[in-house]
N, C-alpha and C. Protein backbone atom coordinates (compact mmCIF):
# COMPACT_ATOMS: atom_id res chain seq x y z
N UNK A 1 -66.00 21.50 49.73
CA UNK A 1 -64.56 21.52 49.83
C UNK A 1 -64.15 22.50 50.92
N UNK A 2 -63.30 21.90 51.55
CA UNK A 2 -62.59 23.12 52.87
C UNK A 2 -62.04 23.95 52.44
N UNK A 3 -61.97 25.47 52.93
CA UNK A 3 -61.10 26.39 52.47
C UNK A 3 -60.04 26.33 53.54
N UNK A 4 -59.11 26.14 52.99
CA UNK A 4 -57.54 26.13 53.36
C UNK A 4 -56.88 27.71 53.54
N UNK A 5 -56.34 27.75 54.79
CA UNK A 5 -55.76 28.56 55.45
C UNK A 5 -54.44 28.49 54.60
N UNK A 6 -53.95 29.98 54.43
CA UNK A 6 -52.60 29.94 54.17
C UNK A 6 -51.27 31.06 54.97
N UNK A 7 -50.34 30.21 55.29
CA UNK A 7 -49.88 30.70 56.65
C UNK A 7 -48.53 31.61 55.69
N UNK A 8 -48.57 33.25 56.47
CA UNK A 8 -47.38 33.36 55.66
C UNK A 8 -46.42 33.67 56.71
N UNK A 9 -45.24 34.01 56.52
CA UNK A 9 -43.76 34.40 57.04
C UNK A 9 -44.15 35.56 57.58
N UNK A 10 -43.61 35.66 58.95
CA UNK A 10 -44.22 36.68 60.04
C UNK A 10 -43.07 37.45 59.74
N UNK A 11 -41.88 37.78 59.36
CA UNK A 11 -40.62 38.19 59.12
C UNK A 11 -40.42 38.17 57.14
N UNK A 12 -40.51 39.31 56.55
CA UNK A 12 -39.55 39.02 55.26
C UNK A 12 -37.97 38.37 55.47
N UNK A 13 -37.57 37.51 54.61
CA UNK A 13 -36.20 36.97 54.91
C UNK A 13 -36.39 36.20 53.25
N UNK A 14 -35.01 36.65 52.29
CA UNK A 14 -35.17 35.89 51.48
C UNK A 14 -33.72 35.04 50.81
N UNK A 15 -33.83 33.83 50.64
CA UNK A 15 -33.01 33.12 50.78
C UNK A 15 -32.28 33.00 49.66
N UNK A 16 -31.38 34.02 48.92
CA UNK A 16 -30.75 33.90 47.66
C UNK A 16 -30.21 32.55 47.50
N UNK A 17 -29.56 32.25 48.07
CA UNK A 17 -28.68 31.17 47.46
C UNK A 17 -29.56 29.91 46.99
N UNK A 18 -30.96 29.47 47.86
CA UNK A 18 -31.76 28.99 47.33
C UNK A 18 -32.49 29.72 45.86
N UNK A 19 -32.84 30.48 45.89
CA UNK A 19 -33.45 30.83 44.91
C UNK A 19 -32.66 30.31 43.55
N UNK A 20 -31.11 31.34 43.59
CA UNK A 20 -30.50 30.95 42.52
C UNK A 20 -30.24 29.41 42.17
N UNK A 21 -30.11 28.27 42.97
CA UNK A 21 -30.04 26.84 42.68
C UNK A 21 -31.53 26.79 41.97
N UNK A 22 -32.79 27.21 42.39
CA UNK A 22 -34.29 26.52 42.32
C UNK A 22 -34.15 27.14 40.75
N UNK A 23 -33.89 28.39 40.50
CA UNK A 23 -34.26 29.25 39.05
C UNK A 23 -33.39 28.54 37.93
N UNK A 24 -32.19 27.76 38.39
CA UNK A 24 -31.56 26.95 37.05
C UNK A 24 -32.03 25.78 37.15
N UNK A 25 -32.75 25.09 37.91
CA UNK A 25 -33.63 24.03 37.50
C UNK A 25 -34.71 24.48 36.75
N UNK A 26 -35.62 25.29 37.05
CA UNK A 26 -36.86 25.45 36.37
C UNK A 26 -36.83 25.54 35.17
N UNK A 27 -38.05 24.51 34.80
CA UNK A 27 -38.12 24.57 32.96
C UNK A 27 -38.42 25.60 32.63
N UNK A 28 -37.94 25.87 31.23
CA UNK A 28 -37.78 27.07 30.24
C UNK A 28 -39.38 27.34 30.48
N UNK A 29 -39.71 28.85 30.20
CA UNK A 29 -40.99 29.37 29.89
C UNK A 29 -42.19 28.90 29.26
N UNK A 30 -41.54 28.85 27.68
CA UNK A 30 -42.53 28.03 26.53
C UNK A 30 -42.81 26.83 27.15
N UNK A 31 -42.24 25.88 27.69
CA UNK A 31 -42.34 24.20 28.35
C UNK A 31 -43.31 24.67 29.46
N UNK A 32 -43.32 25.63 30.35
CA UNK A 32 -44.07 25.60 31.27
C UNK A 32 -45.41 26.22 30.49
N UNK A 33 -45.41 26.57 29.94
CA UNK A 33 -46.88 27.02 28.63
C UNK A 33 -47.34 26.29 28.51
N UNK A 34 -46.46 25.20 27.56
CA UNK A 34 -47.08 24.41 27.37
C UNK A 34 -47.55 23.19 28.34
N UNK A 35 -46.93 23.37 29.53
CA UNK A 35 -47.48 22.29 30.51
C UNK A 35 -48.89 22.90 31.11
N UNK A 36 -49.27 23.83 31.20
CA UNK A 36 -50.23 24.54 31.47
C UNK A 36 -51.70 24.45 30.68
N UNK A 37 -51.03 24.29 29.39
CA UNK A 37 -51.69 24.33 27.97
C UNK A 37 -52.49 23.00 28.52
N UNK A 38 -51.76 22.10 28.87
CA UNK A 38 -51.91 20.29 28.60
C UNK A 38 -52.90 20.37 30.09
N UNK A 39 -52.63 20.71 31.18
CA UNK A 39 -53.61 20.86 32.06
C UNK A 39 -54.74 21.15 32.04
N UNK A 40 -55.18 22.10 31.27
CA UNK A 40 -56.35 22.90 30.86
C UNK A 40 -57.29 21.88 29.77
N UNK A 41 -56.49 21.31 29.40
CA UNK A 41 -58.02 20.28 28.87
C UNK A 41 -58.45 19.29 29.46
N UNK A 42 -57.95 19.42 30.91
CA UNK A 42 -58.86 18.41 32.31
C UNK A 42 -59.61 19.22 32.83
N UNK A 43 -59.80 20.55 32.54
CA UNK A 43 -60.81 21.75 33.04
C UNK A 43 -62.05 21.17 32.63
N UNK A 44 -62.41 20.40 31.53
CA UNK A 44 -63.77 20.66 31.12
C UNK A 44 -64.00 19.04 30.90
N UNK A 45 -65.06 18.49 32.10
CA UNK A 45 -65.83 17.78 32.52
C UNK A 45 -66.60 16.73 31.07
N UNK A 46 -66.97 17.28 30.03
CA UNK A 46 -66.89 16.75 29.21
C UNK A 46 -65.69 16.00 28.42
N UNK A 47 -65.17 16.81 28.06
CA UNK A 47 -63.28 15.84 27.84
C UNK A 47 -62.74 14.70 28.86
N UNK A 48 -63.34 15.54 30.18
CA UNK A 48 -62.70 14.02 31.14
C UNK A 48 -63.82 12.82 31.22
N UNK A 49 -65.01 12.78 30.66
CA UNK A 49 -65.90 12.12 30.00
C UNK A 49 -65.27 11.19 29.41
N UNK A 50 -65.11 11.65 28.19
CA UNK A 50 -64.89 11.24 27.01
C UNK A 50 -63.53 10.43 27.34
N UNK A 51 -62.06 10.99 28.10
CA UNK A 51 -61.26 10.06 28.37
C UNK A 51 -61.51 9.72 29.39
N UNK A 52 -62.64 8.86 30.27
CA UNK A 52 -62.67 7.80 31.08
C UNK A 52 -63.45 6.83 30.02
N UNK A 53 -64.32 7.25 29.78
CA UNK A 53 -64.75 6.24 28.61
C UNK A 53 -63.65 5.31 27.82
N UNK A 54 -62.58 6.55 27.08
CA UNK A 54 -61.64 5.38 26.05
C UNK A 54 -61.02 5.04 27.17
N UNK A 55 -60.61 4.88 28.63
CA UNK A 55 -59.89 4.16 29.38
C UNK A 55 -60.48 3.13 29.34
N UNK A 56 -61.86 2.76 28.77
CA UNK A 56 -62.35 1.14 29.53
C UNK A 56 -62.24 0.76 27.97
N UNK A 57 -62.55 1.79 26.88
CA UNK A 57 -62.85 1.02 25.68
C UNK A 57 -62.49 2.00 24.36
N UNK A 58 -62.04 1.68 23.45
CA UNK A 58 -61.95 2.17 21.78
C UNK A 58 -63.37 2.14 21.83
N UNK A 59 -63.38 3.89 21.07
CA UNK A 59 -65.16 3.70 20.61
C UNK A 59 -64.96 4.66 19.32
N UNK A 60 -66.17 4.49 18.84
CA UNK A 60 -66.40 5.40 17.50
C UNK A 60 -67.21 6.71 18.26
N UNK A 61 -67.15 7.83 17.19
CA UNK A 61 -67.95 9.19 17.74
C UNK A 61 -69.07 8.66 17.65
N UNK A 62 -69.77 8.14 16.75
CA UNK A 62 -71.19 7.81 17.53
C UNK A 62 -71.37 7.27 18.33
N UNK A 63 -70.77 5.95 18.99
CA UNK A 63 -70.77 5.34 20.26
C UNK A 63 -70.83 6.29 21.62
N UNK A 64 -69.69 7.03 21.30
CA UNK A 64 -69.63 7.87 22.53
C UNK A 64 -70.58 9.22 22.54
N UNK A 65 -71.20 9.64 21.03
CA UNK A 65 -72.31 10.29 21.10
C UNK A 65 -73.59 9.78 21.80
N UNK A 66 -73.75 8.50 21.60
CA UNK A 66 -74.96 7.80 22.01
C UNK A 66 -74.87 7.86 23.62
N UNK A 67 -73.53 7.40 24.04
CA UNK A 67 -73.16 7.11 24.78
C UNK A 67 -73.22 8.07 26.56
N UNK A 68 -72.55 9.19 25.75
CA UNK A 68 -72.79 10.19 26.48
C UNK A 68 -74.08 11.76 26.25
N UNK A 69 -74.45 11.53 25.53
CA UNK A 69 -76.02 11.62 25.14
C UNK A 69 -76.19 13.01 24.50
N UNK A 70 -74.98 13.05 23.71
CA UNK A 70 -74.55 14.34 23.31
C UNK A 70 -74.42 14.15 21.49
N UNK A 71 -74.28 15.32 20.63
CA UNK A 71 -74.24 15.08 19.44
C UNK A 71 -73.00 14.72 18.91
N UNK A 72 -72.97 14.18 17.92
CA UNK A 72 -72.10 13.91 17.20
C UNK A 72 -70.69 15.09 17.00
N UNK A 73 -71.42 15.80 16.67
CA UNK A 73 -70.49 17.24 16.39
C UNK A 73 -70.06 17.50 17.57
N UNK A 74 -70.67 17.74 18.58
CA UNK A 74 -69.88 17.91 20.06
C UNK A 74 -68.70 17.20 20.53
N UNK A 75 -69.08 15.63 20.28
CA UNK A 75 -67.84 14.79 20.81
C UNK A 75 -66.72 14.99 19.45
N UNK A 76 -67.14 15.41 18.59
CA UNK A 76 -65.85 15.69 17.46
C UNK A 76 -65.55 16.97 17.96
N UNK A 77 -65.73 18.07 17.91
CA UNK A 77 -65.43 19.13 18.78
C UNK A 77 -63.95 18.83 19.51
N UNK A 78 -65.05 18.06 21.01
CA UNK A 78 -64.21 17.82 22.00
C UNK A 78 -62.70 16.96 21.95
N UNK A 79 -63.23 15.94 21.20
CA UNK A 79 -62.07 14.94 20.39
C UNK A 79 -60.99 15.92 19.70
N UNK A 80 -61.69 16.87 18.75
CA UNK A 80 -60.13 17.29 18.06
C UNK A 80 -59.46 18.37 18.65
N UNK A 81 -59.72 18.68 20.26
CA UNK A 81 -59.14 19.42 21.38
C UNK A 81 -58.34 18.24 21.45
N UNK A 82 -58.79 16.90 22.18
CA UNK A 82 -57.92 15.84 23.04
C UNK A 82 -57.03 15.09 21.67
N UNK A 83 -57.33 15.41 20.77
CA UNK A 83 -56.13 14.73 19.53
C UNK A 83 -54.93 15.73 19.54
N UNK A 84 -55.57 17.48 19.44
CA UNK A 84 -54.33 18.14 18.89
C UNK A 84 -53.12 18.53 20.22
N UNK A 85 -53.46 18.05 21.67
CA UNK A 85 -53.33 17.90 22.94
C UNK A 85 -52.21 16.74 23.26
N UNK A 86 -52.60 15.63 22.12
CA UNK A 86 -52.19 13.87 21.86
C UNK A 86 -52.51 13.15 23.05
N UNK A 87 -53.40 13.56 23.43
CA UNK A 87 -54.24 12.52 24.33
C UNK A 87 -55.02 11.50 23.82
N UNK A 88 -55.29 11.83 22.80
CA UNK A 88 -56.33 10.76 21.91
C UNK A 88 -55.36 10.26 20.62
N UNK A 89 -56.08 9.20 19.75
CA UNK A 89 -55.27 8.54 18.94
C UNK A 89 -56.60 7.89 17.83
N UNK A 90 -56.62 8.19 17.18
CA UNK A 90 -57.82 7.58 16.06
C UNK A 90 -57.21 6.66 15.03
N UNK A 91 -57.89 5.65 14.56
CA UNK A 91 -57.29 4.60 13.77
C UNK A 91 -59.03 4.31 12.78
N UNK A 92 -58.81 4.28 11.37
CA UNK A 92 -59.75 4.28 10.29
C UNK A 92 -60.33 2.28 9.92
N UNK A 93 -61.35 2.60 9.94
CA UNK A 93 -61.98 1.31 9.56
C UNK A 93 -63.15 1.10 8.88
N UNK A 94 -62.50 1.04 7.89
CA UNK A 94 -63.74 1.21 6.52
C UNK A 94 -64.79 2.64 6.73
N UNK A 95 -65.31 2.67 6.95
CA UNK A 95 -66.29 4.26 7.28
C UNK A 95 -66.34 4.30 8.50
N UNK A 96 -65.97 3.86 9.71
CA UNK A 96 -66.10 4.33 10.41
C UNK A 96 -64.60 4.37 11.62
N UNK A 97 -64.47 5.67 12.31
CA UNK A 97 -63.30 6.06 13.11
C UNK A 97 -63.08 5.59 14.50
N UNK A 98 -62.03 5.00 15.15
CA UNK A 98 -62.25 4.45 16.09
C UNK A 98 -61.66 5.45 17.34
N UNK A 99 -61.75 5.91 18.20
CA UNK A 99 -60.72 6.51 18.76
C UNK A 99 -60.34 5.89 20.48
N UNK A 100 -59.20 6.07 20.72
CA UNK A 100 -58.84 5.35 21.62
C UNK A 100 -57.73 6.43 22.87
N UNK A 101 -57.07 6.18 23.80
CA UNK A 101 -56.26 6.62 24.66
C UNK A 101 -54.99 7.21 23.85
N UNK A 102 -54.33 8.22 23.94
CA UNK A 102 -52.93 7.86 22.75
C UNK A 102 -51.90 6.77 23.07
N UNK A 103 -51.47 6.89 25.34
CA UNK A 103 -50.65 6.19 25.42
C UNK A 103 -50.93 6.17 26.65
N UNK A 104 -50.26 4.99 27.81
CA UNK A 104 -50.11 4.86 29.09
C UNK A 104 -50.44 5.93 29.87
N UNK A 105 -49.58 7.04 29.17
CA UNK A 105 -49.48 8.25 30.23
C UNK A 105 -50.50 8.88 30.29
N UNK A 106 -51.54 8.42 29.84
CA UNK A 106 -52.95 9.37 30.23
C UNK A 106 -53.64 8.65 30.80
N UNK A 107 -53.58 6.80 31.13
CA UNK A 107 -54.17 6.25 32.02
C UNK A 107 -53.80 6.88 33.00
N UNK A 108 -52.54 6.83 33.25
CA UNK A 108 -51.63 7.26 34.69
C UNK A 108 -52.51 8.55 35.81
N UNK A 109 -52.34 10.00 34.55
CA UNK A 109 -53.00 10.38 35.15
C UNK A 109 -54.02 10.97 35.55
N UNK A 110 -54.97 10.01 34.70
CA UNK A 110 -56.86 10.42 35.25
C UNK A 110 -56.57 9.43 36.32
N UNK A 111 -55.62 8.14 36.73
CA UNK A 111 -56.24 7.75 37.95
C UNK A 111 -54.91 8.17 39.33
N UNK A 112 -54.30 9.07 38.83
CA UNK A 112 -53.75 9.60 40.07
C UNK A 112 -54.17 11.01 40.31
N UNK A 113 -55.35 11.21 39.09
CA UNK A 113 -56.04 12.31 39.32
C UNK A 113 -57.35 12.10 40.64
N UNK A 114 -57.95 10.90 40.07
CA UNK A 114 -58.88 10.43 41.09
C UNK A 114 -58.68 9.96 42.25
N UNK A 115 -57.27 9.16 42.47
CA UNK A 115 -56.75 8.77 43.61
C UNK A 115 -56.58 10.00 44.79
N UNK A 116 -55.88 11.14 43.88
CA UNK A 116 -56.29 12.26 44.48
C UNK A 116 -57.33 13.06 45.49
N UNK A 117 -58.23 13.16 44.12
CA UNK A 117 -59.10 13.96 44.85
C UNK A 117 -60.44 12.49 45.73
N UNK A 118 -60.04 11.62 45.68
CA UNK A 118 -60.79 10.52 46.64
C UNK A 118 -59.84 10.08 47.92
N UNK A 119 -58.96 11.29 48.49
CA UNK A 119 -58.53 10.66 49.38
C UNK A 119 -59.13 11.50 50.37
């Protein structure tokens, strides 16, 4: 990856009147927490595993244990990060759990995540 130059202001100059318009848009504190919160479980390579997988398919924890060659307990682990997150969505069938995407908005963006970083 290139390291990127960052250019600063050869002059301090600061632009109140912008500021004050930009600071009554910005979301409240807690909302930006929690948007932060929701970012942080694309940190770990295993979770983004696990949701490219339910993008192609509903699977059970053993499927995706087998699958991704990991234990059982691990992908439950990881799963009840991406449930309490609501990225994930589980639905019961006789003994065994199915789990799936929760909604659209997480197709969206693992692939404008990848569109991203593949340009």
């Amino acid at each position: 990856m290139e390291k990127a130059e960052v250019e600063c202001c050869d002059v301090t100059c600061v632009h109140e009147d912008m500021i004050q318009k930009v600071k009554k848009l910005l979301p409240e504190e807690e909302l930006i927490k929690e948007l932060a919160d929701f970012y942080k479980v694309f940190g770990d390579a295993t979770r983004v595993k696990i949701l490219c997988v339910l993008l192609e398919s509903e699977m059970c924890v053993c499927d995706l244990a087998e699958l991704l060659e990991m234990t059982q307990s691990a992908i439950s682990h990881q799963l009840r990060v991406l449930k309490q997150m609501k990225l994930v969505k589980n639905r019961r069938e006789g003994k065994t759990v199915y789990y799936s995407l929760a909604d659209g908005h997480i197709q969206n963006i693992i692939s404008q995540g990848m569109e991203h970083i593949q340009e």
